[in-house]
C-alpha atoms as a PDB file:
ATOM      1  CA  UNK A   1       0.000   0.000   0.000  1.00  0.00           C
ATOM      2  CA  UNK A   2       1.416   3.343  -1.505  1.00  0.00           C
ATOM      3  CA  UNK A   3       1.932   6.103   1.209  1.00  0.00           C
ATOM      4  CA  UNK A   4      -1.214   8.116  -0.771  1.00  0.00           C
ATOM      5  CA  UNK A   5      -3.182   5.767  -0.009  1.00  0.00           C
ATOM      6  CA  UNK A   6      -2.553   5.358   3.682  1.00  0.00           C
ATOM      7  CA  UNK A   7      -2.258   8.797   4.302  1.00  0.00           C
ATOM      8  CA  UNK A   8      -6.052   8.634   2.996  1.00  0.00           C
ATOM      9  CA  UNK A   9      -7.411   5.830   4.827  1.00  0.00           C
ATOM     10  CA  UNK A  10      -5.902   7.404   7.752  1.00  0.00           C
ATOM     11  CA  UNK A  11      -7.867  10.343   7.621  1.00  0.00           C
ATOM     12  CA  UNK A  12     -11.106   8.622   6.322  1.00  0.00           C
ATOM     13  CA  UNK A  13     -10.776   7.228  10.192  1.00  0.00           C
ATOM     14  CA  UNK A  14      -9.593  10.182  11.648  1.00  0.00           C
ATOM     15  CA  UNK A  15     -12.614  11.881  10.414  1.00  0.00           C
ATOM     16  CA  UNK A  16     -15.181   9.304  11.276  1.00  0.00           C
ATOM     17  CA  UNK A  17     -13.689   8.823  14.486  1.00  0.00           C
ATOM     18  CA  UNK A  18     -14.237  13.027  15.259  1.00  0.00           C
ATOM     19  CA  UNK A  19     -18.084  12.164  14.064  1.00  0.00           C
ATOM     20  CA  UNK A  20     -18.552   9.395  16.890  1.00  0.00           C
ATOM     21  CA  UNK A  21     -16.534  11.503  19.507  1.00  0.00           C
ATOM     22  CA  UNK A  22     -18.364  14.789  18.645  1.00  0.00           C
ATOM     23  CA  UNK A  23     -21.237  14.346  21.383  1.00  0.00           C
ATOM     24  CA  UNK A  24     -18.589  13.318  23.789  1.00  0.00           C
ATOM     25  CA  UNK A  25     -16.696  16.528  23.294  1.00  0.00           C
ATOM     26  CA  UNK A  26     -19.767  18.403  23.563  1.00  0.00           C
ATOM     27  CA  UNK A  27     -20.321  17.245  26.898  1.00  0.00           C
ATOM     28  CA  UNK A  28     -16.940  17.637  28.429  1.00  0.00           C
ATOM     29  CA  UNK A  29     -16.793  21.500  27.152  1.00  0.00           C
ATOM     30  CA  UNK A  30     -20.412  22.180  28.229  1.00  0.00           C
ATOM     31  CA  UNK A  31     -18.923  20.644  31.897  1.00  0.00           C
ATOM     32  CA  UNK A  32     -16.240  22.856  31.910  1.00  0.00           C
ATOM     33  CA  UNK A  33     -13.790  19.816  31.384  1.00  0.00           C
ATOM     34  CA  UNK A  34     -10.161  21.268  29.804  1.00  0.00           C
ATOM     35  CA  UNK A  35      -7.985  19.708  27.140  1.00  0.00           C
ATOM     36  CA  UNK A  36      -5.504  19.344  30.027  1.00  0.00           C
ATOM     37  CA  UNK A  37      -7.400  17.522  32.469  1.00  0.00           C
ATOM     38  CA  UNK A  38      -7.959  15.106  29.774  1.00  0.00           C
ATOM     39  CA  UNK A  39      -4.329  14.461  28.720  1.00  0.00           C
ATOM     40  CA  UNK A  40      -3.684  14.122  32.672  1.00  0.00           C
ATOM     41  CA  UNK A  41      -6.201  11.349  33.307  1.00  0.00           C
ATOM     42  CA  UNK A  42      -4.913   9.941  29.792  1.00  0.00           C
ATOM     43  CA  UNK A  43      -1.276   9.815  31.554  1.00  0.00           C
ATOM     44  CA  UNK A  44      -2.915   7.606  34.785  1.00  0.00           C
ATOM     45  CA  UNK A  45      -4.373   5.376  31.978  1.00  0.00           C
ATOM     46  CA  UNK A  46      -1.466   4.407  30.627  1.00  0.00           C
ATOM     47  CA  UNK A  47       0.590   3.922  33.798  1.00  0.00           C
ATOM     48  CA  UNK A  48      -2.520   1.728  35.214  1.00  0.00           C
ATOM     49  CA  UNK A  49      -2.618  -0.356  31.734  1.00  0.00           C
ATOM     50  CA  UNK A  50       1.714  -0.854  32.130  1.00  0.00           C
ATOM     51  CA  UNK A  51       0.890  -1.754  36.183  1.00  0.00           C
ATOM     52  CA  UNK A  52      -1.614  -4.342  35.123  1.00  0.00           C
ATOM     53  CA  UNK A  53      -0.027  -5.665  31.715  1.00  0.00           C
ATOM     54  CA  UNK A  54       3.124  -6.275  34.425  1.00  0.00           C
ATOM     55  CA  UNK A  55       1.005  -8.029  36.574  1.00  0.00           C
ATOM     56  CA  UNK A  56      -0.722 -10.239  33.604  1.00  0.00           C
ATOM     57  CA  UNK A  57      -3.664  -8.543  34.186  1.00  0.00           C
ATOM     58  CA  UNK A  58      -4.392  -8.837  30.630  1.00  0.00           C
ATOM     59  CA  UNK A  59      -8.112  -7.429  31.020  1.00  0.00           C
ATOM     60  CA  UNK A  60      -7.882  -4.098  32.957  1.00  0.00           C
ATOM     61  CA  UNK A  61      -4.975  -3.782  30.572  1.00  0.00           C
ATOM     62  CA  UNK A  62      -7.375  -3.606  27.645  1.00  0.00           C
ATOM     63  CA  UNK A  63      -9.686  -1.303  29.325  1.00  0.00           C
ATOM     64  CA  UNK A  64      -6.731   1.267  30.619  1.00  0.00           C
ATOM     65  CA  UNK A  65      -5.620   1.265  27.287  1.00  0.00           C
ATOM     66  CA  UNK A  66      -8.609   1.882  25.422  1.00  0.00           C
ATOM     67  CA  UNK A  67      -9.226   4.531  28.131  1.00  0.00           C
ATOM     68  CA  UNK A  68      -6.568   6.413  27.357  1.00  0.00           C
ATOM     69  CA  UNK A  69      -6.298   6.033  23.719  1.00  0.00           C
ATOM     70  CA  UNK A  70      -9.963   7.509  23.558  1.00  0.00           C
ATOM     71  CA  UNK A  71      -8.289  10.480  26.238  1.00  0.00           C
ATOM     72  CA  UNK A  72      -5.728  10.996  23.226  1.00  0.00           C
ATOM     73  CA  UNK A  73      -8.101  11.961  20.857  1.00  0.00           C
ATOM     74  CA  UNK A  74     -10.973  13.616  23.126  1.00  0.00           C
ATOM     75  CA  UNK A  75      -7.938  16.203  24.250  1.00  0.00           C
ATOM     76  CA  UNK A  76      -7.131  17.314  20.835  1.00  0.00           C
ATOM     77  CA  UNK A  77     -10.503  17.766  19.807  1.00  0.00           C
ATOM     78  CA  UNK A  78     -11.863  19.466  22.994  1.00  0.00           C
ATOM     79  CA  UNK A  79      -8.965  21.957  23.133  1.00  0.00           C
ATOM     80  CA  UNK A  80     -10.009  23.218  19.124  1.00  0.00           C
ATOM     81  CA  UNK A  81     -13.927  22.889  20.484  1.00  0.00           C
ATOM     82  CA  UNK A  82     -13.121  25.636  23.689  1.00  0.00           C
ATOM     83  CA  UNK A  83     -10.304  27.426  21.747  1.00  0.00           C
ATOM     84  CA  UNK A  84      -8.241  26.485  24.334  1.00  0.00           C
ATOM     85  CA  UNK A  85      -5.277  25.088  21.894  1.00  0.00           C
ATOM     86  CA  UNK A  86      -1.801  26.330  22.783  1.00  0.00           C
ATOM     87  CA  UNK A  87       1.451  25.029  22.628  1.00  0.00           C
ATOM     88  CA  UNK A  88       1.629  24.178  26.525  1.00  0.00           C
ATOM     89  CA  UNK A  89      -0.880  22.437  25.566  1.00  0.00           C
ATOM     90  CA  UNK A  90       0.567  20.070  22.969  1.00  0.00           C
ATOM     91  CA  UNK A  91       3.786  19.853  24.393  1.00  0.00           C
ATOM     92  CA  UNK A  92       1.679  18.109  27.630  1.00  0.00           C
ATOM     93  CA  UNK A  93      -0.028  16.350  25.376  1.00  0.00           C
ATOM     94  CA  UNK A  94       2.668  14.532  23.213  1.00  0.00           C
ATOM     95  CA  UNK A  95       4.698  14.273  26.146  1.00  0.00           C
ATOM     96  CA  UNK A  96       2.252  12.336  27.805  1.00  0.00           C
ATOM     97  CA  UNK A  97       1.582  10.160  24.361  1.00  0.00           C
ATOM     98  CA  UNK A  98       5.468   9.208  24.864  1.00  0.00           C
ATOM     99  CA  UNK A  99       4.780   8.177  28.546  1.00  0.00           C
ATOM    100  CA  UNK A 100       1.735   6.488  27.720  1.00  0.00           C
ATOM    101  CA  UNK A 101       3.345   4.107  25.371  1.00  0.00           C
ATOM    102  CA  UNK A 102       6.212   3.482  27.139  1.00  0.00           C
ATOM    103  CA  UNK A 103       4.182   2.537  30.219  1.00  0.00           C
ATOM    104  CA  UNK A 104       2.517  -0.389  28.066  1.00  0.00           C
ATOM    105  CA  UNK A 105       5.560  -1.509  26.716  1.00  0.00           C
ATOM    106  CA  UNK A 106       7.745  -1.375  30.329  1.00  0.00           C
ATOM    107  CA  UNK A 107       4.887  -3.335  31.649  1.00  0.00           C
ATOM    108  CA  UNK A 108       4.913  -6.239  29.077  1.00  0.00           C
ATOM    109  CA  UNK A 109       8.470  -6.216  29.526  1.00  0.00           C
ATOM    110  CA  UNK A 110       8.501  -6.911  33.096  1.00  0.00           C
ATOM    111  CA  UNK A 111       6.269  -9.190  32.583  1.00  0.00           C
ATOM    112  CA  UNK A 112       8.124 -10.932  30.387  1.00  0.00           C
ATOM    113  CA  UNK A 113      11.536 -10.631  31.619  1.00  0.00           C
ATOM    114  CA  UNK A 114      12.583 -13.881  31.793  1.00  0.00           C
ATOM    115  CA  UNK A 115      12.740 -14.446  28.262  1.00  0.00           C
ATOM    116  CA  UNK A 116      15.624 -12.575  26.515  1.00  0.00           C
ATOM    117  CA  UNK A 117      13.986 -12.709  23.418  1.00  0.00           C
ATOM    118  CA  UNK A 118      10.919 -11.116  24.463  1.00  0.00           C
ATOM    119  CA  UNK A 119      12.305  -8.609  25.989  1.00  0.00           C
ATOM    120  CA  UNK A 120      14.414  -7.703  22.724  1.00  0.00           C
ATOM    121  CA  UNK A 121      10.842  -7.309  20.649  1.00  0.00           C
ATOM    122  CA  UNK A 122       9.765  -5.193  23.319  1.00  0.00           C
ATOM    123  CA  UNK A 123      12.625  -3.056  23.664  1.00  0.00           C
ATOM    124  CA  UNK A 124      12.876  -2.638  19.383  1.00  0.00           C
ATOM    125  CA  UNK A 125       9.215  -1.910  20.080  1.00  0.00           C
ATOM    126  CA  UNK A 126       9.757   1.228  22.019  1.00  0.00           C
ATOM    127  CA  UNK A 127      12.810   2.032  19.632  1.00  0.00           C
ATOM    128  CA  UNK A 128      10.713   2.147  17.270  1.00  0.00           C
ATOM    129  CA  UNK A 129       8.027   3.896  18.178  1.00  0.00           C
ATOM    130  CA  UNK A 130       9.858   6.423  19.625  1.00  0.00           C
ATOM    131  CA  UNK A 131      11.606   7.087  16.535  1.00  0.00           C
ATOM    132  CA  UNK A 132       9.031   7.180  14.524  1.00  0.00           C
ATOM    133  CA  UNK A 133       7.892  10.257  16.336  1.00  0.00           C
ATOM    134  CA  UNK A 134      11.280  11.638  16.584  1.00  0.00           C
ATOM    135  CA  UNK A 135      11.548  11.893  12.569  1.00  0.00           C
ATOM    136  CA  UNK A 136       7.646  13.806  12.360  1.00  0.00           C
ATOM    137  CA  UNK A 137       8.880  16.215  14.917  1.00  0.00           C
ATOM    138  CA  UNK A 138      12.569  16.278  13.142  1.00  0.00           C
ATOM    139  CA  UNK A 139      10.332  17.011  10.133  1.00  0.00           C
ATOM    140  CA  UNK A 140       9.051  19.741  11.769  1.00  0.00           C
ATOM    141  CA  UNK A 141      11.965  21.376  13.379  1.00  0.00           C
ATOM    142  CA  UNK A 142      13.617  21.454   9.782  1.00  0.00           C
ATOM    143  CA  UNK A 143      10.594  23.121   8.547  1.00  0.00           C
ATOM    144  CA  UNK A 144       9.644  20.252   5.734  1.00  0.00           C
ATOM    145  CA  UNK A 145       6.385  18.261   5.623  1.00  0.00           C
ATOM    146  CA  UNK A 146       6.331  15.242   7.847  1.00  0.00           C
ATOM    147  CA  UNK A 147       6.686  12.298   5.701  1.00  0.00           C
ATOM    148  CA  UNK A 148       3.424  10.232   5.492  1.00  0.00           C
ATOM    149  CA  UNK A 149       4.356   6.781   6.409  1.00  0.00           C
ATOM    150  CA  UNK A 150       2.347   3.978   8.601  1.00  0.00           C
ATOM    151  CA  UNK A 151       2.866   3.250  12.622  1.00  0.00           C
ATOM    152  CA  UNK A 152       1.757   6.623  13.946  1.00  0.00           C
ATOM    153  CA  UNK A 153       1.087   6.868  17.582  1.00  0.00           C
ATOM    154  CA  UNK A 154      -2.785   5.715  16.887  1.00  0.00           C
ATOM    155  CA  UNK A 155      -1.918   2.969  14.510  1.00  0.00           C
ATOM    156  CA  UNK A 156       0.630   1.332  17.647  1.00  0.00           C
ATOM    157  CA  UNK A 157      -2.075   1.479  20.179  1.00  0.00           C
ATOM    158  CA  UNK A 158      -4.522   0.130  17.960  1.00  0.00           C
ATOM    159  CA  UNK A 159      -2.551  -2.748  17.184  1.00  0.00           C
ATOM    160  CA  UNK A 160      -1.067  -2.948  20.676  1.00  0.00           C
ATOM    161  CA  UNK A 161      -4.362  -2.843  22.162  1.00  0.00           C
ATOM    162  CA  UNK A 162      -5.764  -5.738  19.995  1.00  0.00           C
ATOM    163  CA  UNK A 163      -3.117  -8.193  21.026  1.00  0.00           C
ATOM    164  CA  UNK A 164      -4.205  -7.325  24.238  1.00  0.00           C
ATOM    165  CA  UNK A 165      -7.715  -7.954  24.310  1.00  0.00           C
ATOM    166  CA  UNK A 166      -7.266 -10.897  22.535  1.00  0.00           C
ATOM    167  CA  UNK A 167      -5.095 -12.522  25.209  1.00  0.00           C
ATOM    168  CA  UNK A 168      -7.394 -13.447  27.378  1.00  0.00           C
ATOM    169  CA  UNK A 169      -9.530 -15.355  24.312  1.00  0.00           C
ATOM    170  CA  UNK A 170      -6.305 -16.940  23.499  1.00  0.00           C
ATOM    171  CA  UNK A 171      -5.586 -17.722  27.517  1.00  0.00           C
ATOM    172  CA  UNK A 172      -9.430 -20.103  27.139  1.00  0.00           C
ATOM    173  CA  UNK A 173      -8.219 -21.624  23.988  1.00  0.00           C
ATOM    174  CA  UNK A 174      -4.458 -21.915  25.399  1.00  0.00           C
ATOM    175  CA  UNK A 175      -6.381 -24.558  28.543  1.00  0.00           C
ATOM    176  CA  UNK A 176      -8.794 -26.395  26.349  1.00  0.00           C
ATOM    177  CA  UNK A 177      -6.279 -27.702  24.136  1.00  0.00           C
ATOM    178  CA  UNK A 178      -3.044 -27.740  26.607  1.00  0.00           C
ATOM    179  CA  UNK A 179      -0.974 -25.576  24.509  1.00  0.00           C
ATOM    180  CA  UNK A 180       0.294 -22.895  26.646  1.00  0.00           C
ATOM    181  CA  UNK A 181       2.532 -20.795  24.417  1.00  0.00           C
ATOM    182  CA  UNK A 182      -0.464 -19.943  22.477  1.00  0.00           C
ATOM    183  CA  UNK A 183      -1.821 -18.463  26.134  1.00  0.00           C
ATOM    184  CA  UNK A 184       0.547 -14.788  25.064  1.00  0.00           C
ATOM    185  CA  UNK A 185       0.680 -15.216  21.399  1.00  0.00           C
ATOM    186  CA  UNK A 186      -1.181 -11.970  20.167  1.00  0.00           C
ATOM    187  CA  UNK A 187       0.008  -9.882  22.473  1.00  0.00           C
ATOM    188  CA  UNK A 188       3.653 -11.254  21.265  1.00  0.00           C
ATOM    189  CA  UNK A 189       2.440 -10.917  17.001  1.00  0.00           C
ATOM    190  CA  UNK A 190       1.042  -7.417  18.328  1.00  0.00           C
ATOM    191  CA  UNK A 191       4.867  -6.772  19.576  1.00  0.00           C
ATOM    192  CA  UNK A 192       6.680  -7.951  16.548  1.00  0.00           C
ATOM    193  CA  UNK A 193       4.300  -6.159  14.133  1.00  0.00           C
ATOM    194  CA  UNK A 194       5.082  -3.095  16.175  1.00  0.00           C
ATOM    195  CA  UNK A 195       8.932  -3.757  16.309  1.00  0.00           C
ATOM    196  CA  UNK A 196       9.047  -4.744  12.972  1.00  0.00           C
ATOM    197  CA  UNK A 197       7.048  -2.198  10.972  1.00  0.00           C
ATOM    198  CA  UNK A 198       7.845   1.544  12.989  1.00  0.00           C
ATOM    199  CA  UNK A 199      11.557   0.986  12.668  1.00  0.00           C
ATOM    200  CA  UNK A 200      11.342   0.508   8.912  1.00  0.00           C
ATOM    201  CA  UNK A 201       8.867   3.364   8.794  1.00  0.00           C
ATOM    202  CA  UNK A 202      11.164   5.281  10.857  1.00  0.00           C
ATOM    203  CA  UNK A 203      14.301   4.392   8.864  1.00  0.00           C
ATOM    204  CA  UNK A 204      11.737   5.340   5.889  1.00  0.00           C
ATOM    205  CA  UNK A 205      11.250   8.676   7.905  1.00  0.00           C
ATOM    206  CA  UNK A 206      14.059   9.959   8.485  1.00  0.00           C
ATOM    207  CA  UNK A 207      15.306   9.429   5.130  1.00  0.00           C
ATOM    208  CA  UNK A 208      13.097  11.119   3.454  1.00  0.00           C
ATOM    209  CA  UNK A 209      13.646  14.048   6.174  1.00  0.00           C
ATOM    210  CA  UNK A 210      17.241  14.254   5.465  1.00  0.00           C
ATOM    211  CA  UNK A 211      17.004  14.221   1.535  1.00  0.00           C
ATOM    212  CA  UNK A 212      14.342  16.579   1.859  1.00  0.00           C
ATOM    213  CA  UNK A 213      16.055  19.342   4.413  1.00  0.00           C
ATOM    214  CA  UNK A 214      19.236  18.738   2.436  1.00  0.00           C
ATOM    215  CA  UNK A 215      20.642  21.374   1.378  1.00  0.00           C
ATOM    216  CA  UNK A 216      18.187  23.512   2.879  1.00  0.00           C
ATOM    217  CA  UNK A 217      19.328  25.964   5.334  1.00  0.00           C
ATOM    218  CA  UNK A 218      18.931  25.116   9.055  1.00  0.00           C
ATOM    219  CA  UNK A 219      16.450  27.009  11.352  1.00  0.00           C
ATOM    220  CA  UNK A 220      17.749  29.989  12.974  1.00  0.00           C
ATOM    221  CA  UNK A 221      19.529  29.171  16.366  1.00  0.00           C
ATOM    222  CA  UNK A 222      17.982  30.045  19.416  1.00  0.00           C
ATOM    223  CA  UNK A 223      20.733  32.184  21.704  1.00  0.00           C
ATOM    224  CA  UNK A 224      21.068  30.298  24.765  1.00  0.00           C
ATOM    225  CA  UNK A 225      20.292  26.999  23.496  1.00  0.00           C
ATOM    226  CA  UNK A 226      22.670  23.975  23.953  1.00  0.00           C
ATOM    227  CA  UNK A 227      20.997  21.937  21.468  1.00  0.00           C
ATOM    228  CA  UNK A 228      20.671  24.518  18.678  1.00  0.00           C
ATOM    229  CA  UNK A 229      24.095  25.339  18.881  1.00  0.00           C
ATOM    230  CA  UNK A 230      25.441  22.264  18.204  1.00  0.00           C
ATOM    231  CA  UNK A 231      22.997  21.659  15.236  1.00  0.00           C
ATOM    232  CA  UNK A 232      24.811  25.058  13.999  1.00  0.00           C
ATOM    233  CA  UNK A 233      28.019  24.078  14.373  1.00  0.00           C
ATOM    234  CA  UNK A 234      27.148  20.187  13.307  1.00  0.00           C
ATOM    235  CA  UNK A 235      26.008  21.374   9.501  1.00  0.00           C
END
């Protein structure tokens, strides 16, 4: 599937999705809920769903995460519905989508930390996702469009969050037929998926980043700034 053609399924959902969480919205602003208190509760969520995916609590897991996966997108849209949108705002808020995910992940990792081989999916997991949103936000610290691509932050915790409700399905079928390995297996596909596909997409990324800055000029430094100056001095 061509990257035009993602890019428009992707917001096909993204716009059906605002439809069903419209009267939601409406609700929250007409309560006097902000954007903020949202992303906060959204933060809890997550660290609840990594506590109980640590635990094998495989069930509360599901629900945490859908909870604050649904917190994700209600913020967003409630900030634009009260005009409340800043950039405090979405700093908070993709801070906390970097917290989020790495709660799930940490807790699937401790909960499978006896295995070395889990717990090198996991890790390339959370490389990967994390670098997948390094390269949109390089993207946009270089001033060129953000490269359209597949496993953005919603696409992870969808498929996360499948292979998570599904484990307890596959836990039944795992007993009946005395085959325990299957007990964890779509949490573990959900995993490899993840590892697998954001750090080509990533790779992907940040290619097309650096061919597209390149030779561009650089932003303008910020005085003060440790980090800008060495991207000045780094060129």
């Amino acid at each position: 599937m061509n990257a035009h053609a993602t890019g428009g399924y992707r917001r096909a959902g993204q716009a059906l999705l605002s439809r069903l969480l419209s009267p939601l919205v409406e609700v929250l602003a007409a309560m006097g809920v902000r954007a903020n208190d949202v992303t906060v509760v959204s933060l809890f969520a997550g660290l609840v769903a990594g506590a109980a995916l640590a635990l094998d609590e495989f069930g509360w897991a599901t629900f945490a995460i859908a909870f604050a996966s649904l917190g994700d997108a209600v913020d967003g849209m409630l900030a634009r519905r009260t005009g409340s949108a800043s950039v405090g705002g979405a700093l908070l808020d993709a801070a906390v989508d970097r917290y989020g995910e790495f709660f799930v992940l940490a807790g699937l990792a401790v909960l499978f930390h006896e295995s070395t081989a889990i717990l090198v999916l996991v890790l390339l997991a959370l490389a990967g996702s994390f670098m997948v949103s390094y390269g949109s936000a390089k993207a946009e610290a270089l001033r060129v469009a953000v490269p359209d691509g597949v496993m953005r932050r919603a696409e992870r915790a969808t498929i996360l969050c499948v292979g998570v409700a599904l484990v307890p399905f596959a836990g039944e079928v795992a007993t009946r037929l005395d085959t325990p390995w299957v007990h964890h297996a779509p949490v573990l596909l959900a995993v490899v998926i993840v590892a697998v596909a954001a750090n080509a997409s990533a790779v992907r990324r940040l290619r097309v980043v650096a061919l597209t800055a390149a030779p561009a000029a650089t932003p303008e430094p910020i005085p003060g700034t440790e980090s800008q100056r060495r991207l000045s001095t780094s060129r």
